[in-house]
PDB file of N, CA and C in Angstrom:
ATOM      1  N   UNK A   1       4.115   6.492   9.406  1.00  0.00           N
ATOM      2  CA  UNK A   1       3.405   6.120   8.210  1.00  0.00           C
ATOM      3  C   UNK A   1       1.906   6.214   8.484  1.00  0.00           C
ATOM      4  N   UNK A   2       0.853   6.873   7.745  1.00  0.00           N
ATOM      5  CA  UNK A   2      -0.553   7.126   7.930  1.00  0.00           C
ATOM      6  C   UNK A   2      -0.993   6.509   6.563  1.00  0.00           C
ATOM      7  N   UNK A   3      -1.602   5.399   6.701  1.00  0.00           N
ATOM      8  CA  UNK A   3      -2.304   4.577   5.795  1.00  0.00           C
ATOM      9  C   UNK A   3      -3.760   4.688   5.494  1.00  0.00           C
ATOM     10  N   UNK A   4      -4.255   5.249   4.435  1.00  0.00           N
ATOM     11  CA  UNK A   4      -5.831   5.519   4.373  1.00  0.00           C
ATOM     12  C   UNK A   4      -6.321   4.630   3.589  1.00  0.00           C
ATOM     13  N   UNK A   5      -7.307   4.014   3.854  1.00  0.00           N
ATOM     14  CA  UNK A   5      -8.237   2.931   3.092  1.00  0.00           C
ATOM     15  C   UNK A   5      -8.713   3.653   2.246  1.00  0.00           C
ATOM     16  N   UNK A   6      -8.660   3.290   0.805  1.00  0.00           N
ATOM     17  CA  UNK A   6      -9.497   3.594  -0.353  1.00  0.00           C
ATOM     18  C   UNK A   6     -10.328   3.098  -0.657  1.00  0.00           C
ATOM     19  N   UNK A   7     -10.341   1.691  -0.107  1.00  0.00           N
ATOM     20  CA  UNK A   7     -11.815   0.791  -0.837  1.00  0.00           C
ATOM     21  C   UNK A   7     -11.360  -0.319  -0.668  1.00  0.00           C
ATOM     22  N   UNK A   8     -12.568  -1.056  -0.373  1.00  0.00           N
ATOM     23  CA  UNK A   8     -12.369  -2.489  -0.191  1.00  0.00           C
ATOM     24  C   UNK A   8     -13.407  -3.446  -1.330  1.00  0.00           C
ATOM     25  N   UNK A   9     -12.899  -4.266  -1.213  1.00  0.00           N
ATOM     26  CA  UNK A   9     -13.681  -5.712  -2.261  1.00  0.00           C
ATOM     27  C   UNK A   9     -14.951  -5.408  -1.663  1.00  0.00           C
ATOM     28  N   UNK A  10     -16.353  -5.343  -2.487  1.00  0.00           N
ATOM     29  CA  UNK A  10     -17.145  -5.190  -1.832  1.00  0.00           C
ATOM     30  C   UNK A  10     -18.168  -6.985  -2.172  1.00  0.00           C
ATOM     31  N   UNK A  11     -17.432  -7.550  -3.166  1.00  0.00           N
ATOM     32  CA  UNK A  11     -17.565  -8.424  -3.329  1.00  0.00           C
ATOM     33  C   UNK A  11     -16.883 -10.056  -2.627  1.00  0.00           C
ATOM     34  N   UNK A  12     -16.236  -9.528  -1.697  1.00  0.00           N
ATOM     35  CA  UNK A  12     -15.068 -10.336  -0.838  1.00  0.00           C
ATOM     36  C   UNK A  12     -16.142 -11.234  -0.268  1.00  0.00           C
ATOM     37  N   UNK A  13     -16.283 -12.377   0.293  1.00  0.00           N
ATOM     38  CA  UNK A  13     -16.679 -13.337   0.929  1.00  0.00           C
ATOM     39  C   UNK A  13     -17.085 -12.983   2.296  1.00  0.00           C
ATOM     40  N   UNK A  14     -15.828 -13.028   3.056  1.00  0.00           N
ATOM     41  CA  UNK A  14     -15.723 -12.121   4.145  1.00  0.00           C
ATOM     42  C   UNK A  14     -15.529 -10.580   4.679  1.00  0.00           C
ATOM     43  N   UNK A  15     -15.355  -9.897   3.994  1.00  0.00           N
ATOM     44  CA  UNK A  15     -15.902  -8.342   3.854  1.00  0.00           C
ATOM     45  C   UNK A  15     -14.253  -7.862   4.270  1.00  0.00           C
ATOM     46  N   UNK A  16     -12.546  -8.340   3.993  1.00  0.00           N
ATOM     47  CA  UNK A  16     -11.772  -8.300   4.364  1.00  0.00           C
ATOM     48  C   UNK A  16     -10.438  -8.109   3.640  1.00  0.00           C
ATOM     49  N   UNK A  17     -10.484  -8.734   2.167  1.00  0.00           N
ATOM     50  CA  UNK A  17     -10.060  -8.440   0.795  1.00  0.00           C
ATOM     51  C   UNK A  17     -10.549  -8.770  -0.161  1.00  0.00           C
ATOM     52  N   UNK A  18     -10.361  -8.391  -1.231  1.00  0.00           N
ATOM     53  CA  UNK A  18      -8.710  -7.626  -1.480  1.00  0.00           C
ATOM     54  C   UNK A  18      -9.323  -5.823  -0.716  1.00  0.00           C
ATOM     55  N   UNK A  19      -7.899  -5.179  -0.296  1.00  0.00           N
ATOM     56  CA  UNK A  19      -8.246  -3.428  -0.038  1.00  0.00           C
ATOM     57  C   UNK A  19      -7.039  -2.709  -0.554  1.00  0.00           C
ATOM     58  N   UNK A  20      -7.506  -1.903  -1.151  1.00  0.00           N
ATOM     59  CA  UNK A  20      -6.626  -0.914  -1.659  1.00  0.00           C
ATOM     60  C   UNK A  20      -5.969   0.571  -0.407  1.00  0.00           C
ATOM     61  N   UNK A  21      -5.334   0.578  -0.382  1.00  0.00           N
ATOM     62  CA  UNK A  21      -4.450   1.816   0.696  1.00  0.00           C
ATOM     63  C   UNK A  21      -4.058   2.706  -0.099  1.00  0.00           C
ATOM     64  N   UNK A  22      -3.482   4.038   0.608  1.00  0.00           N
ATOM     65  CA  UNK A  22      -2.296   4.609   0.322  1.00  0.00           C
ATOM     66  C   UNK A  22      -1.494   5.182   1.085  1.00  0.00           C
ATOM     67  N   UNK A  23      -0.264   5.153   1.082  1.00  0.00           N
ATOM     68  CA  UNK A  23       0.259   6.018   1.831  1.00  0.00           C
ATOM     69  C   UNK A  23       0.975   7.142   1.965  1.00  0.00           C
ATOM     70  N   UNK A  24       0.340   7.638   3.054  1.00  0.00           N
ATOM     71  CA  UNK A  24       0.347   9.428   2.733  1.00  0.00           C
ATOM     72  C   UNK A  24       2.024   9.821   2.632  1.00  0.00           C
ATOM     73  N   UNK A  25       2.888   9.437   3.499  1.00  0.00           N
ATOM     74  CA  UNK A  25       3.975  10.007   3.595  1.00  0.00           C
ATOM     75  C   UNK A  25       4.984   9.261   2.522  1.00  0.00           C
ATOM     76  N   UNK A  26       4.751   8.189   1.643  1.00  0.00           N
ATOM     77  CA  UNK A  26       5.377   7.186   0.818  1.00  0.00           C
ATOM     78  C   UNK A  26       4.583   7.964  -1.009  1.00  0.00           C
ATOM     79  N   UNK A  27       3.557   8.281  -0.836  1.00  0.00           N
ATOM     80  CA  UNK A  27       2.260   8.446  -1.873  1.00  0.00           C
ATOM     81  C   UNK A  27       2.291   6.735  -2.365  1.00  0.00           C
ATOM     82  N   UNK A  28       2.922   5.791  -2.024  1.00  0.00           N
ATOM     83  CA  UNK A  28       3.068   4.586  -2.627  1.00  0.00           C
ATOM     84  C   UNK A  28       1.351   3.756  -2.281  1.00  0.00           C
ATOM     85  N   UNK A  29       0.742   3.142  -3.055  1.00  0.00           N
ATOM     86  CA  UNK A  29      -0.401   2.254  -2.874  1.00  0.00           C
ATOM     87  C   UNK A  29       0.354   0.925  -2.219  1.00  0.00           C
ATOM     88  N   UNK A  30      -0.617   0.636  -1.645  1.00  0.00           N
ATOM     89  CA  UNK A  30      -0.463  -0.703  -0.399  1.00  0.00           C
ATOM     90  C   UNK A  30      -1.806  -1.530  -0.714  1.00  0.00           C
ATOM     91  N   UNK A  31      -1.547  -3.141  -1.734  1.00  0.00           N
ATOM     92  CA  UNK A  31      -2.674  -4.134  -1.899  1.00  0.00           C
ATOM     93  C   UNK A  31      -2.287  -4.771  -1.023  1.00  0.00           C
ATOM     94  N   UNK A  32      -3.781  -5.139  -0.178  1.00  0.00           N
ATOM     95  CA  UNK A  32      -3.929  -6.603   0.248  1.00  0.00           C
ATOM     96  C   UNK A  32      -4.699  -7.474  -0.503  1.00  0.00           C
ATOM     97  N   UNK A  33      -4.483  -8.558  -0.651  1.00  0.00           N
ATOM     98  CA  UNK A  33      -5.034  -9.386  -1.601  1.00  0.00           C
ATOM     99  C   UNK A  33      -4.637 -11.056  -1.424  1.00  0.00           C
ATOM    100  N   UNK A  34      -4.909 -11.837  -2.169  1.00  0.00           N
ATOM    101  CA  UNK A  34      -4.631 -13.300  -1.696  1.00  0.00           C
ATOM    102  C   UNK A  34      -3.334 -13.611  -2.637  1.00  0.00           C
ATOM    103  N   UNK A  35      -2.700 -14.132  -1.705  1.00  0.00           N
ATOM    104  CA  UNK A  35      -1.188 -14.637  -1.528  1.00  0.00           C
ATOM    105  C   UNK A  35      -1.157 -15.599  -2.951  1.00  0.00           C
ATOM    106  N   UNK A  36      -0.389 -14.982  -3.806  1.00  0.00           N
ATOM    107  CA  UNK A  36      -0.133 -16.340  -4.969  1.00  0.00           C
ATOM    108  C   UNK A  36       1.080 -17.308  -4.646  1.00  0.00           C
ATOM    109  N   UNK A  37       0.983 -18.369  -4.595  1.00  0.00           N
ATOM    110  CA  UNK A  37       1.522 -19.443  -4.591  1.00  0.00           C
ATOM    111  C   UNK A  37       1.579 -20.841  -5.739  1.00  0.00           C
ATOM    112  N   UNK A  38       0.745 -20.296  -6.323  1.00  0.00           N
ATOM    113  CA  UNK A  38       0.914 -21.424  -7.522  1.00  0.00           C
ATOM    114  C   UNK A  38       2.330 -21.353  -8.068  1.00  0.00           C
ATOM    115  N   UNK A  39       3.073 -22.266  -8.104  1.00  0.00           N
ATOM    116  CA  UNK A  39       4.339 -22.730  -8.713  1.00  0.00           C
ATOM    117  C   UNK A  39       4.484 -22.411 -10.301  1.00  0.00           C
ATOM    118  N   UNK A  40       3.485 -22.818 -11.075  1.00  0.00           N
ATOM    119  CA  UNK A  40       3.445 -22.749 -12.451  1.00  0.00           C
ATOM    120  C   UNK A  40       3.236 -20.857 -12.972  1.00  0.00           C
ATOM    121  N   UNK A  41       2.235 -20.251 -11.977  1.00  0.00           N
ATOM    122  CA  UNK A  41       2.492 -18.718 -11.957  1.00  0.00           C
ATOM    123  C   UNK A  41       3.320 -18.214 -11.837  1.00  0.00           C
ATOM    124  N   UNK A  42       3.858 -18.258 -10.630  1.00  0.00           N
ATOM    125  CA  UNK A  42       5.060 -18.024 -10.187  1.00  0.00           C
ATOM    126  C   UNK A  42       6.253 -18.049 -10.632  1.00  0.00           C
ATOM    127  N   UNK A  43       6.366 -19.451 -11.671  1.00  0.00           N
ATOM    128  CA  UNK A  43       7.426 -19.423 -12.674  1.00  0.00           C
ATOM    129  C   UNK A  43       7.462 -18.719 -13.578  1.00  0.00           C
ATOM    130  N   UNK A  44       6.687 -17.686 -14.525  1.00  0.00           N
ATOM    131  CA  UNK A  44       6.406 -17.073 -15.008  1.00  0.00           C
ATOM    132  C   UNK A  44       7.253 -15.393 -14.704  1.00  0.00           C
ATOM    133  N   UNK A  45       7.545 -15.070 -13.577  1.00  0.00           N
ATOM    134  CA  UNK A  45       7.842 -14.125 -13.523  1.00  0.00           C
ATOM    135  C   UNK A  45       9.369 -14.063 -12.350  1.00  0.00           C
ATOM    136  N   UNK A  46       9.906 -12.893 -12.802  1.00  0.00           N
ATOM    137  CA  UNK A  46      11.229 -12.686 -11.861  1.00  0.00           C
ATOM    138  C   UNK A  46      10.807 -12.347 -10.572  1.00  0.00           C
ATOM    139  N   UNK A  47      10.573 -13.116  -9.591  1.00  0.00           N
ATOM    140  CA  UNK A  47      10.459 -11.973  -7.836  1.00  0.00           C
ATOM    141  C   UNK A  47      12.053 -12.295  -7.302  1.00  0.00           C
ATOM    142  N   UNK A  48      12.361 -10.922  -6.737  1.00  0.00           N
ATOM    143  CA  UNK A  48      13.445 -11.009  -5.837  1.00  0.00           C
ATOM    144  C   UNK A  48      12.887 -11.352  -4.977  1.00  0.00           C
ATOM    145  N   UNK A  49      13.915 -11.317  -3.665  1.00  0.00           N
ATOM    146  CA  UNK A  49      14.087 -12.438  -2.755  1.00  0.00           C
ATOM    147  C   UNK A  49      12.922 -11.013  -1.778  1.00  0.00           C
ATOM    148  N   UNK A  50      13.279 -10.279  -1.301  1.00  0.00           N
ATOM    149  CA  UNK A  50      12.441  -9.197  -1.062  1.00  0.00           C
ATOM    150  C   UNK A  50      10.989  -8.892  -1.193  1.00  0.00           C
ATOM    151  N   UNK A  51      10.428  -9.216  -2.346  1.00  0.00           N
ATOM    152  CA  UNK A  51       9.239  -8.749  -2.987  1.00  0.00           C
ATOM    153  C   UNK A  51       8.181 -10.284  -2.930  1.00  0.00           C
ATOM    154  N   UNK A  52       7.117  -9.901  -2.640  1.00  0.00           N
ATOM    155  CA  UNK A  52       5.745 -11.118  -2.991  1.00  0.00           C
ATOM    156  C   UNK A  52       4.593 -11.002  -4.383  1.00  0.00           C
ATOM    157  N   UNK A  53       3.548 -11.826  -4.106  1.00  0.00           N
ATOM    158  CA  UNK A  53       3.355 -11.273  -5.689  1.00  0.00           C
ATOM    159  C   UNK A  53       1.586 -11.491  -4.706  1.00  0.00           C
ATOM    160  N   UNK A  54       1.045 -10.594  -4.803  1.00  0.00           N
ATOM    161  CA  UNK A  54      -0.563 -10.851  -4.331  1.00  0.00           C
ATOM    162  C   UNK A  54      -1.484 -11.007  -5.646  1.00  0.00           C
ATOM    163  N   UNK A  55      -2.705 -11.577  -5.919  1.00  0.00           N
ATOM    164  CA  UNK A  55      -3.298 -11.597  -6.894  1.00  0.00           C
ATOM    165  C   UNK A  55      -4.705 -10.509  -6.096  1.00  0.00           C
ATOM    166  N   UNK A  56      -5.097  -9.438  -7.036  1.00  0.00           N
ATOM    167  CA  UNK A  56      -5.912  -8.496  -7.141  1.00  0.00           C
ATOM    168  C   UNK A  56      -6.890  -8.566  -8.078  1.00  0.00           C
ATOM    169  N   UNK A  57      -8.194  -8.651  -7.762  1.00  0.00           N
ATOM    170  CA  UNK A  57      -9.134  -8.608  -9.017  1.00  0.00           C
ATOM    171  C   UNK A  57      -9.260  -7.016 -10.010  1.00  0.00           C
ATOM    172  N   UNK A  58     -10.072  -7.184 -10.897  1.00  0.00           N
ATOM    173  CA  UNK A  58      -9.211  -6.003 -12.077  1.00  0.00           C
ATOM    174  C   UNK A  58     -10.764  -5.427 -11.472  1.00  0.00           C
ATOM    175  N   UNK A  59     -11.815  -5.716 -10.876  1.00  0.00           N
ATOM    176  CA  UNK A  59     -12.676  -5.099 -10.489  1.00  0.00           C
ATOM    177  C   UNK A  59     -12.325  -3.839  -8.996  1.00  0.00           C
ATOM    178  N   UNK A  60     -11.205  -3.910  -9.217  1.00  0.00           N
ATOM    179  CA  UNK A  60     -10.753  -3.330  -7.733  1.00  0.00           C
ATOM    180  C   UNK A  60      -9.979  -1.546  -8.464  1.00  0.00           C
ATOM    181  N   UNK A  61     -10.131  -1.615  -9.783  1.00  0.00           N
ATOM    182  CA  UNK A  61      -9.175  -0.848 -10.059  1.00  0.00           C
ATOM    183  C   UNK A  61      -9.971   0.543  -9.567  1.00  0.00           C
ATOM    184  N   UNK A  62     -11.425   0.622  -9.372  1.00  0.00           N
ATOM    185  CA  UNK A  62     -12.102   2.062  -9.255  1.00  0.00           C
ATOM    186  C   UNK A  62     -12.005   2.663  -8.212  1.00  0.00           C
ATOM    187  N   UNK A  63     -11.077   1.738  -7.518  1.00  0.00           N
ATOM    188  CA  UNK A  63     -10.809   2.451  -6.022  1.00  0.00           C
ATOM    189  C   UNK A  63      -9.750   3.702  -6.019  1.00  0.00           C
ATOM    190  N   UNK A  64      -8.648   3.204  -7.688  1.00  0.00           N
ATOM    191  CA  UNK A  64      -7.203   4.127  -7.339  1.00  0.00           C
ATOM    192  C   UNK A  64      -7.895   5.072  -7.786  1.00  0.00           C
ATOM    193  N   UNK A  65      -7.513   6.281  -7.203  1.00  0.00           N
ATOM    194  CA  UNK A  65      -8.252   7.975  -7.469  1.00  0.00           C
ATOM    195  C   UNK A  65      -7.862   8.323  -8.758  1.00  0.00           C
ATOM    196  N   UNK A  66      -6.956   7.952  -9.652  1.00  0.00           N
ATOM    197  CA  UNK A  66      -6.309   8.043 -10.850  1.00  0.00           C
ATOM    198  C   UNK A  66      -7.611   7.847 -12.165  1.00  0.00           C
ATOM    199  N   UNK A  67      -8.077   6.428 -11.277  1.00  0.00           N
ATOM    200  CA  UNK A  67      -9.565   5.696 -12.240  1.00  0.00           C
ATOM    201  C   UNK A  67     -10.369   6.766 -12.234  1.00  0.00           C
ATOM    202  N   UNK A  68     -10.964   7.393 -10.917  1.00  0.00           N
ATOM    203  CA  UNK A  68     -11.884   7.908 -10.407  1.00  0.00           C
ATOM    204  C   UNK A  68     -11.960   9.264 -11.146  1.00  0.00           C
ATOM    205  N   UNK A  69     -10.729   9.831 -11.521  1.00  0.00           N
ATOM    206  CA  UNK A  69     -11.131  11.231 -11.865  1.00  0.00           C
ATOM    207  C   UNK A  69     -10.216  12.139 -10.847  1.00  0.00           C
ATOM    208  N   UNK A  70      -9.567  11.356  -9.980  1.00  0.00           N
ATOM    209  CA  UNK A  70      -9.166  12.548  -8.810  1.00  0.00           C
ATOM    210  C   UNK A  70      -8.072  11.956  -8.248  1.00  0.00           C
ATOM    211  N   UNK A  71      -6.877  13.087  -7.613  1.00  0.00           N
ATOM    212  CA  UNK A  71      -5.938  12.863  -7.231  1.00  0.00           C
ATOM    213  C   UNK A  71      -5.762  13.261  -5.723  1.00  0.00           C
ATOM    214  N   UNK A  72      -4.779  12.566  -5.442  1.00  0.00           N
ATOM    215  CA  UNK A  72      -4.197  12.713  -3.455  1.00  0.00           C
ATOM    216  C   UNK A  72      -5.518  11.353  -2.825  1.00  0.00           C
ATOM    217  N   UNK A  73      -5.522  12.118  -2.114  1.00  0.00           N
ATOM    218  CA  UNK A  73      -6.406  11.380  -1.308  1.00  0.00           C
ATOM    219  C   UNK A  73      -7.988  11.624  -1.161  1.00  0.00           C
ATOM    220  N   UNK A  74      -8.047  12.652  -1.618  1.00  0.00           N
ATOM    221  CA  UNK A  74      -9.743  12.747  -1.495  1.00  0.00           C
ATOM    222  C   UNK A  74     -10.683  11.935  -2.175  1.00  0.00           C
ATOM    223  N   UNK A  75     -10.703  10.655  -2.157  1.00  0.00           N
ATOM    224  CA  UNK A  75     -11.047   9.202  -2.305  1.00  0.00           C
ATOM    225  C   UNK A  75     -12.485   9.518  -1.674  1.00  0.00           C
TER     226      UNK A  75
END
């Protein structure tokens, strides 16, 4: 698996998330972002037992190449 950074929060606290990925051999995007745990959110939606739910700011979206104008990886 070869994971390329697209962009990171440039607004992050600590300069660490949220970051947007992709991966090359999956084409699937990979968020890091802060862990939701609120109970009352959480109730809100179906997660299988499998899956987590990260919260992403909507300021993060200019990273996916889709936003940008451009596709693959040339980010």
């Amino acid at each position: 698996m070869a994971l390329h950074k697209l962009g990171q929060d440039p607004e992050s606290p600590d300069g660490k998330s949220p970051t947007v990925y992709i991966d090359d051999e999956t084409d699937h995007y990979i968020l890091q972002g802060w862990k939701v745990t609120d109970p009352a959110r959480l109730g809100q939606m179906d997660i299988p037992e499998h899956e987590t739910v990260i919260e992403f700011p909507r300021r993060m979206m200019q990273f996916f190449p889709e936003v940008k104008g451009r596709s693959g990886t040339d980010a």
